[in-house]
Protein backbone atom coordinates (compact mmCIF):
# COMPACT_ATOMS: atom_id res chain seq x y z
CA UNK A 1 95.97 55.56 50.60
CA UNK A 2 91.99 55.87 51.60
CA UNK A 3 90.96 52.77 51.90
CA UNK A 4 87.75 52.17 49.97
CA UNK A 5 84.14 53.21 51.24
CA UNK A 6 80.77 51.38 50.07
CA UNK A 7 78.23 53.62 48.55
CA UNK A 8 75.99 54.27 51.45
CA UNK A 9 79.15 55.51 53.93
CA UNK A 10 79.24 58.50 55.27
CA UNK A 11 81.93 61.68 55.32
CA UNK A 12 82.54 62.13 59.00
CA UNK A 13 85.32 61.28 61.60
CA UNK A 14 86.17 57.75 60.22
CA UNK A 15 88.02 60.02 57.31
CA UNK A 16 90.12 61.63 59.39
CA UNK A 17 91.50 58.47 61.18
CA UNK A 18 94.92 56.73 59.90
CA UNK A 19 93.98 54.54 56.44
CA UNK A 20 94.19 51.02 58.71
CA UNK A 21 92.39 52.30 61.63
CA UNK A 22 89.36 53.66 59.05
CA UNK A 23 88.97 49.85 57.41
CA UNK A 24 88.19 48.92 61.21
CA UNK A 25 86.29 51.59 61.92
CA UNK A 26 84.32 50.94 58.61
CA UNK A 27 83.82 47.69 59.35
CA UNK A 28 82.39 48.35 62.75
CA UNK A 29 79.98 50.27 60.84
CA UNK A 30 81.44 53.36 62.77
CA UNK A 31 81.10 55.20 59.84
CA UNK A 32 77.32 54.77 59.75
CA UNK A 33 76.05 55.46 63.27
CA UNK A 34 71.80 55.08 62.68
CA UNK A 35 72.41 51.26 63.61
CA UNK A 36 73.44 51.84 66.92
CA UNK A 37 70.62 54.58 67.29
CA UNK A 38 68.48 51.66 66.14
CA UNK A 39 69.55 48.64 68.43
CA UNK A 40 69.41 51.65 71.85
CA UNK A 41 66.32 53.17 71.37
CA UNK A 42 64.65 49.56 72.23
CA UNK A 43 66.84 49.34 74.57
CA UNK A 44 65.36 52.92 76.51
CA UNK A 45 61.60 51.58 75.31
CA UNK A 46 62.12 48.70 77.83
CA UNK A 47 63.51 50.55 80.72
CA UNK A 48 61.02 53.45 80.49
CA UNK A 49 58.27 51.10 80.97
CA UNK A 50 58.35 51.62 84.99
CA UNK A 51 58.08 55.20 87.07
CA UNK A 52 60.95 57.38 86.37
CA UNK A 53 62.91 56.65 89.85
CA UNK A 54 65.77 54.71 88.02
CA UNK A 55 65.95 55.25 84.08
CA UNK A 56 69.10 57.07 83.82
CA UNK A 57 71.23 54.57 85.90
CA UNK A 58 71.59 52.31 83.33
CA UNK A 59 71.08 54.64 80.08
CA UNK A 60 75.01 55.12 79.32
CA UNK A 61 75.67 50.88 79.65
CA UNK A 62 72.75 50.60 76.73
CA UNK A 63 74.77 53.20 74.68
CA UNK A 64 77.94 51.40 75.29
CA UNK A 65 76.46 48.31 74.99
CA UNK A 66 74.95 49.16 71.42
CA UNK A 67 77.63 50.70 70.27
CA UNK A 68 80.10 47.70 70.91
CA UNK A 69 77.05 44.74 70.33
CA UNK A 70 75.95 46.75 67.03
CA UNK A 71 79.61 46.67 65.73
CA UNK A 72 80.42 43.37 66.80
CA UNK A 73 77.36 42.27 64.85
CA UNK A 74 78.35 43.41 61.89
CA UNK A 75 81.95 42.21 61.78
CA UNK A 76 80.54 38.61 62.39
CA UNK A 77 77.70 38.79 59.80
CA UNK A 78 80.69 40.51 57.16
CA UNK A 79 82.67 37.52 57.87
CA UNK A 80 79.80 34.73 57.44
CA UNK A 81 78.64 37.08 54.07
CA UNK A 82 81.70 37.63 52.98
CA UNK A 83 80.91 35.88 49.75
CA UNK A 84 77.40 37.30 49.17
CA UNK A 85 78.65 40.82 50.01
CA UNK A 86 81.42 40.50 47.15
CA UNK A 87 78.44 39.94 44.17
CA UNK A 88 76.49 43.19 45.68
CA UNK A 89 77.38 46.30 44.26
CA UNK A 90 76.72 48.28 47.65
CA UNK A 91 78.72 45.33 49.46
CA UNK A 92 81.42 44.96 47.34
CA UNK A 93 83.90 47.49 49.03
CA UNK A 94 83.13 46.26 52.40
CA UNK A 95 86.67 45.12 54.21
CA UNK A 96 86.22 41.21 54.70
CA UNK A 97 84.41 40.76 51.21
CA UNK A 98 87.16 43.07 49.43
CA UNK A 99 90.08 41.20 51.23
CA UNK A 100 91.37 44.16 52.98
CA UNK A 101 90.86 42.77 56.15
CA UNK A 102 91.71 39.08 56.78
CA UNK A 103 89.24 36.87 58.24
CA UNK A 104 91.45 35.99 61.04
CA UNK A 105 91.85 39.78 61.57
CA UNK A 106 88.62 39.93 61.69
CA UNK A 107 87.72 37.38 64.53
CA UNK A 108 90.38 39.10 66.50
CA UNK A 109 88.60 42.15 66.20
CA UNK A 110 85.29 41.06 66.98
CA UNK A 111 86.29 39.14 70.12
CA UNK A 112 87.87 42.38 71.33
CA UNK A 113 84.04 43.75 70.34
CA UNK A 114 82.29 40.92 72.57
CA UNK A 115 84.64 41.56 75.45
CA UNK A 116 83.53 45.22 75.87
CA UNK A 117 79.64 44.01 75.47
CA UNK A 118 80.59 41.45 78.16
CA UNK A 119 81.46 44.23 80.58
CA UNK A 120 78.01 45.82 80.34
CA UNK A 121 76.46 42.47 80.50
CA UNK A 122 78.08 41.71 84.14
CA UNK A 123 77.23 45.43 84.93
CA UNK A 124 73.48 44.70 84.73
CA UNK A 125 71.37 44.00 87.02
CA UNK A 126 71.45 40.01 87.06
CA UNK A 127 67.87 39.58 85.77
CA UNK A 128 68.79 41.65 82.70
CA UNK A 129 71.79 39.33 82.39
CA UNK A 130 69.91 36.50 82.01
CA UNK A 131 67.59 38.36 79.75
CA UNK A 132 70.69 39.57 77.27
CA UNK A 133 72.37 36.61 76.99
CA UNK A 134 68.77 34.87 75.33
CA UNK A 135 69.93 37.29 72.49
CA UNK A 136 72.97 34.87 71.27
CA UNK A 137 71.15 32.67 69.21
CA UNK A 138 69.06 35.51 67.73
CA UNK A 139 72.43 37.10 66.75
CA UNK A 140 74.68 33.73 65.69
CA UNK A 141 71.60 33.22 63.42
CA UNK A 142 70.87 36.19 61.75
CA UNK A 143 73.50 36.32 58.59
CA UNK A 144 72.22 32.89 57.71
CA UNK A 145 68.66 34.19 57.46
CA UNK A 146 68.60 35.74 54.10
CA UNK A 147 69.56 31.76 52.55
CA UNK A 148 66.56 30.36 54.62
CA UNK A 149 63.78 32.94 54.33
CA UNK A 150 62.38 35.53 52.48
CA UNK A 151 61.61 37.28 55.64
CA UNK A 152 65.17 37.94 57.24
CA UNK A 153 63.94 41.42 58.28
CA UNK A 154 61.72 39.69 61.17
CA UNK A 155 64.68 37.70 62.49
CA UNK A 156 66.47 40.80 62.57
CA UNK A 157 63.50 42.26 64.54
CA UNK A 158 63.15 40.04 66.88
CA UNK A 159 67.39 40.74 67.08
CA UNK A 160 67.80 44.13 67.26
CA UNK A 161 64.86 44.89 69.70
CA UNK A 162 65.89 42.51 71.88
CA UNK A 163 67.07 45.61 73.92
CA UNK A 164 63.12 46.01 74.96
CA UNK A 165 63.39 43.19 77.13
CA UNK A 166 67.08 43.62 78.58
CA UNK A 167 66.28 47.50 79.61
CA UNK A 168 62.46 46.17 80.99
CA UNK A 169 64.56 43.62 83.08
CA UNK A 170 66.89 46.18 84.39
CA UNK A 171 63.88 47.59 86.15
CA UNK A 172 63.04 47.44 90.01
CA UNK A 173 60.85 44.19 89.46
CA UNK A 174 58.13 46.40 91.95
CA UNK A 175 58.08 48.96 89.67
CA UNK A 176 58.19 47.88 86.05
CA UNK A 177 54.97 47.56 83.81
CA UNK A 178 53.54 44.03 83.52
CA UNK A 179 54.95 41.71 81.25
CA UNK A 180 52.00 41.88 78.41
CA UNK A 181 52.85 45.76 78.33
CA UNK A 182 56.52 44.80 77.64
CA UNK A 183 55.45 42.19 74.87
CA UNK A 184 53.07 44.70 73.33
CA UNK A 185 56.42 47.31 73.38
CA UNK A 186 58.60 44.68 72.10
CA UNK A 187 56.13 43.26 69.09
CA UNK A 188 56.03 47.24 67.85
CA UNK A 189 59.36 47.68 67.74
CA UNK A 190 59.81 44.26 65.33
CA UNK A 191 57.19 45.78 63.03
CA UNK A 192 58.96 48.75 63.06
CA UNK A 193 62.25 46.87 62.21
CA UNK A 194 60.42 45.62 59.45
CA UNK A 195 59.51 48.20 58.26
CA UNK A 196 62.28 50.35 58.23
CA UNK A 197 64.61 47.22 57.13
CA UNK A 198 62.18 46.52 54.22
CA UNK A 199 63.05 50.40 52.91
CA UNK A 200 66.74 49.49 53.61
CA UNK A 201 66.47 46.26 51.63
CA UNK A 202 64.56 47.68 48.43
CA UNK A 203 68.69 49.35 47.58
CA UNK A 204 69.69 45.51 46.70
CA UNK A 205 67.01 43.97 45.47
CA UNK A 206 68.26 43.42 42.04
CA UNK A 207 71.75 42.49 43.32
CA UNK A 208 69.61 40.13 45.62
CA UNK A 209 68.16 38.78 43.16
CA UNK A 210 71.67 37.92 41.28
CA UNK A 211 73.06 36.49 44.48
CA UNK A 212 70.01 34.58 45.76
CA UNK A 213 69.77 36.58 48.67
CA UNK A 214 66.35 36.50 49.74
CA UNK A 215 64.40 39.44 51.49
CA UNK A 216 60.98 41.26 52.27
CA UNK A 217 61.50 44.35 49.49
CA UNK A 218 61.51 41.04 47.39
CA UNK A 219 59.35 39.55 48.82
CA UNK A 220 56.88 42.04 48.51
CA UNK A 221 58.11 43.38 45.20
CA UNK A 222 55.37 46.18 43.95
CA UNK A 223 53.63 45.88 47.05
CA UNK A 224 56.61 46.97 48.69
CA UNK A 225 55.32 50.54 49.76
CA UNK A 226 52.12 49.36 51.29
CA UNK A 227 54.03 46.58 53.16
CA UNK A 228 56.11 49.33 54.87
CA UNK A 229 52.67 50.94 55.74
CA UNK A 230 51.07 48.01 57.07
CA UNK A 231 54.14 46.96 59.14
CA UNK A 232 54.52 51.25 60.22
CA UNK A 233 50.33 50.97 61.05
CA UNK A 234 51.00 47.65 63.18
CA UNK A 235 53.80 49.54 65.14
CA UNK A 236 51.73 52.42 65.85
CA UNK A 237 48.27 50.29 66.96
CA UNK A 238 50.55 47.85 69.45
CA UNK A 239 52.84 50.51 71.08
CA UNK A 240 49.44 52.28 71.56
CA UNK A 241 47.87 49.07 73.25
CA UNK A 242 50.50 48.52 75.08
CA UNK A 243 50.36 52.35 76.30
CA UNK A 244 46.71 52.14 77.38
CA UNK A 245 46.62 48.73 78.93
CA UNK A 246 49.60 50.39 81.04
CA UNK A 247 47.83 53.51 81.69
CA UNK A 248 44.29 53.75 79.95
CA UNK A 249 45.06 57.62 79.69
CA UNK A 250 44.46 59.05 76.22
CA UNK A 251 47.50 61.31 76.78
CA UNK A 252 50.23 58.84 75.89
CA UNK A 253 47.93 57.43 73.01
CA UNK A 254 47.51 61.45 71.67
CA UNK A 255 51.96 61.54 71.70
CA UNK A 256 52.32 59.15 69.38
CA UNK A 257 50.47 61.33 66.75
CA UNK A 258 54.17 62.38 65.82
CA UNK A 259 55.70 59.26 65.53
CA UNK A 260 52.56 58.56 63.49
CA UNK A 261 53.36 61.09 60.81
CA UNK A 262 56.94 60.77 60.51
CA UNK A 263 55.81 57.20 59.63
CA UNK A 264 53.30 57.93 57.28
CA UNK A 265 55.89 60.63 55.37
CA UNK A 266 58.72 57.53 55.06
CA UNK A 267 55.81 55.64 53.43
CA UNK A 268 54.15 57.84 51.09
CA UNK A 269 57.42 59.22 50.02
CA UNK A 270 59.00 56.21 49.39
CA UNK A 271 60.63 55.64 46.34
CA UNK A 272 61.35 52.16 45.94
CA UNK A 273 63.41 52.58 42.48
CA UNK A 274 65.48 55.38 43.82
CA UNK A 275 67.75 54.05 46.15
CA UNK A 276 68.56 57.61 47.45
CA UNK A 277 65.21 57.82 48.37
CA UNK A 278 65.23 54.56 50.56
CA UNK A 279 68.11 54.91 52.39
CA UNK A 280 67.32 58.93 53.33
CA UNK A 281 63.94 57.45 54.69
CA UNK A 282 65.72 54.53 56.38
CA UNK A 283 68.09 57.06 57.77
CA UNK A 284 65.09 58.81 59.25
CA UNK A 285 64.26 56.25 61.94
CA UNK A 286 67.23 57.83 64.01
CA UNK A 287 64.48 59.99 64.64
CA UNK A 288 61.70 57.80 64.60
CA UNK A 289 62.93 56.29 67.94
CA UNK A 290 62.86 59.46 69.50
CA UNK A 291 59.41 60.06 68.35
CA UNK A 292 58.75 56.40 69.75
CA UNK A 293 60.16 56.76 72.90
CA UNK A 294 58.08 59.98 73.78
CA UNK A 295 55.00 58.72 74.20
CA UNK A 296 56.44 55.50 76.37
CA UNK A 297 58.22 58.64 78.71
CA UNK A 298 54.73 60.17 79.03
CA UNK A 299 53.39 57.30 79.57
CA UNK A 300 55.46 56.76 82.44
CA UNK A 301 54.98 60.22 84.25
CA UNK A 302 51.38 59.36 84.30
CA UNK A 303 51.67 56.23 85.88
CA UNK A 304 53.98 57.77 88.19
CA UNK A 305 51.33 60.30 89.15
């Protein structure tokens, strides 16, 4: 029997695995990859902010270490929302809140999850150790966010980017950027997460509201579109400040006119009623990284020159 998907799951390999192995796999979030795109991208932003004499070192420990931290994330918030995610239509099917996966089951898998993410943690250099393990509290604290504040989707930037840091500490200390450069990086990429998170919040907000889940797409309610474009404007102007106090070249500031536009399009696109519409454009920041990250890479080259 196929065990049962939510509503924003996707067809792909998770199908073709045995029915027990795809509720694990599912709740992993396996079957939705554009979070772990999200939580390594930051993680690239931070270690491209030096000369390009040791970037791809440590590149395949940030995709391992997303992919395992990114599904070990969302086992432990499914098991502390378990009861939340059972009144949300989207939610409803997910394993923990359905019952098809014990809890104990659960937090088996996820320590099994955390071991793997403590391998690339003691593969790091020690500095970005140190800098990693800051990132405990931000997680252990996230799934209780939506009770306390109507602005969860900061917490989770502050969470998900935490990669910025970790991949800046990874660094020769010699030849990485100055630490206000890395702050600059790091406080775009949490308006980006809030932006991007509002879009992928407006699919529940009447569910939300039902539960007494609290979030910015309610927050913001009809102002929701012109929060994402405020948030998308601040991500643009910092990563660009950060860029020219690194450089103060024009070249890296002219590459982010992509990044820029793909932006703009998510926002003025937006339908906040549709929730087809919000979770294509949320989708869409797979990309957006990419777009992000250019500018940081020629940013880089010109420092190296």
């Amino acid at each position: 029997m196929t065990p049962p998907k939510t509503p924003d799951a996707l067809t792909n390999w998770v199908d073709r695995l045995p029915p027990r192995a795809a509720l694990y796999a599912r709740l992993a979030r396996f079957d939705r990859p554009a979070g772990i795109w999200l939580l390594f991208w930051p993680c690239l932003f931070g270690a491209f902010l030096s000369p390009p004499a040791g970037w791809w070192r440590w590149w395949p420990l940030f995709l391992l270490g997303s992919i395992a931290m990114r599904a070990a994330g969302c086992v432990y918030n499914d098991i502390v929302d378990r009861d939340l995610d059972a009144k949300v239509a989207r939610t409803a099917n997910r394993p923990v809140a359905s019952g098809a996966i014990p809890q104990t089951s659960a937090w088996i898998f996820l320590i099994l999850l955390s071991l793997v993410g403590l391998a690339v943690l003691l593969a790091l250099p020690v500095a970005a150790r140190f800098v990693a393990l800051g990132s405990l509290l931000l997680v252990a604290a996230y799934p209780f966010m939506k009770r306390i504040t109507w602005w969860p989707q900061a917490w989770l930037g502050l969470t998900f980017n935490w990669g910025v840091p970790v991949g800046w500490a990874a660094a020769e200390p010699a030849l990485r950027a100055e630490m206000p450069v890395m702050l600059l990086t790091y406080a775009a990429a949490i308006a980006w997460t809030l932006g991007y998170d509002s879009i992928y919040a407006a699919q529940d907000v009447e569910d939300d509201a039902l539960a007494g889940v609290k979030s910015s797409a309610r927050a913001l309610g009809p102002r929701l579109k012109a929060g994402v474009g405020l948030f998308y404007a601040m991500t643009i102007l910092l990563l660009g400040a950060a860029l020219w106090r690194w450089t103060a070249s024009p070249l890296p500031l002219a590459a982010l006119a992509p990044a820029a536009l793909h932006l703009g399009w998510q926002t003025l696109t937006l339908d906040p009623q549709d929730s087809g519409s919000a979770l294509t454009r949320f989708r869409s920041n797979q990309l957006t990284g990419l777009l992000l990250l250019l500018p940081i890479l020629l940013a880089a080259f010109v420092r190296a020159a």
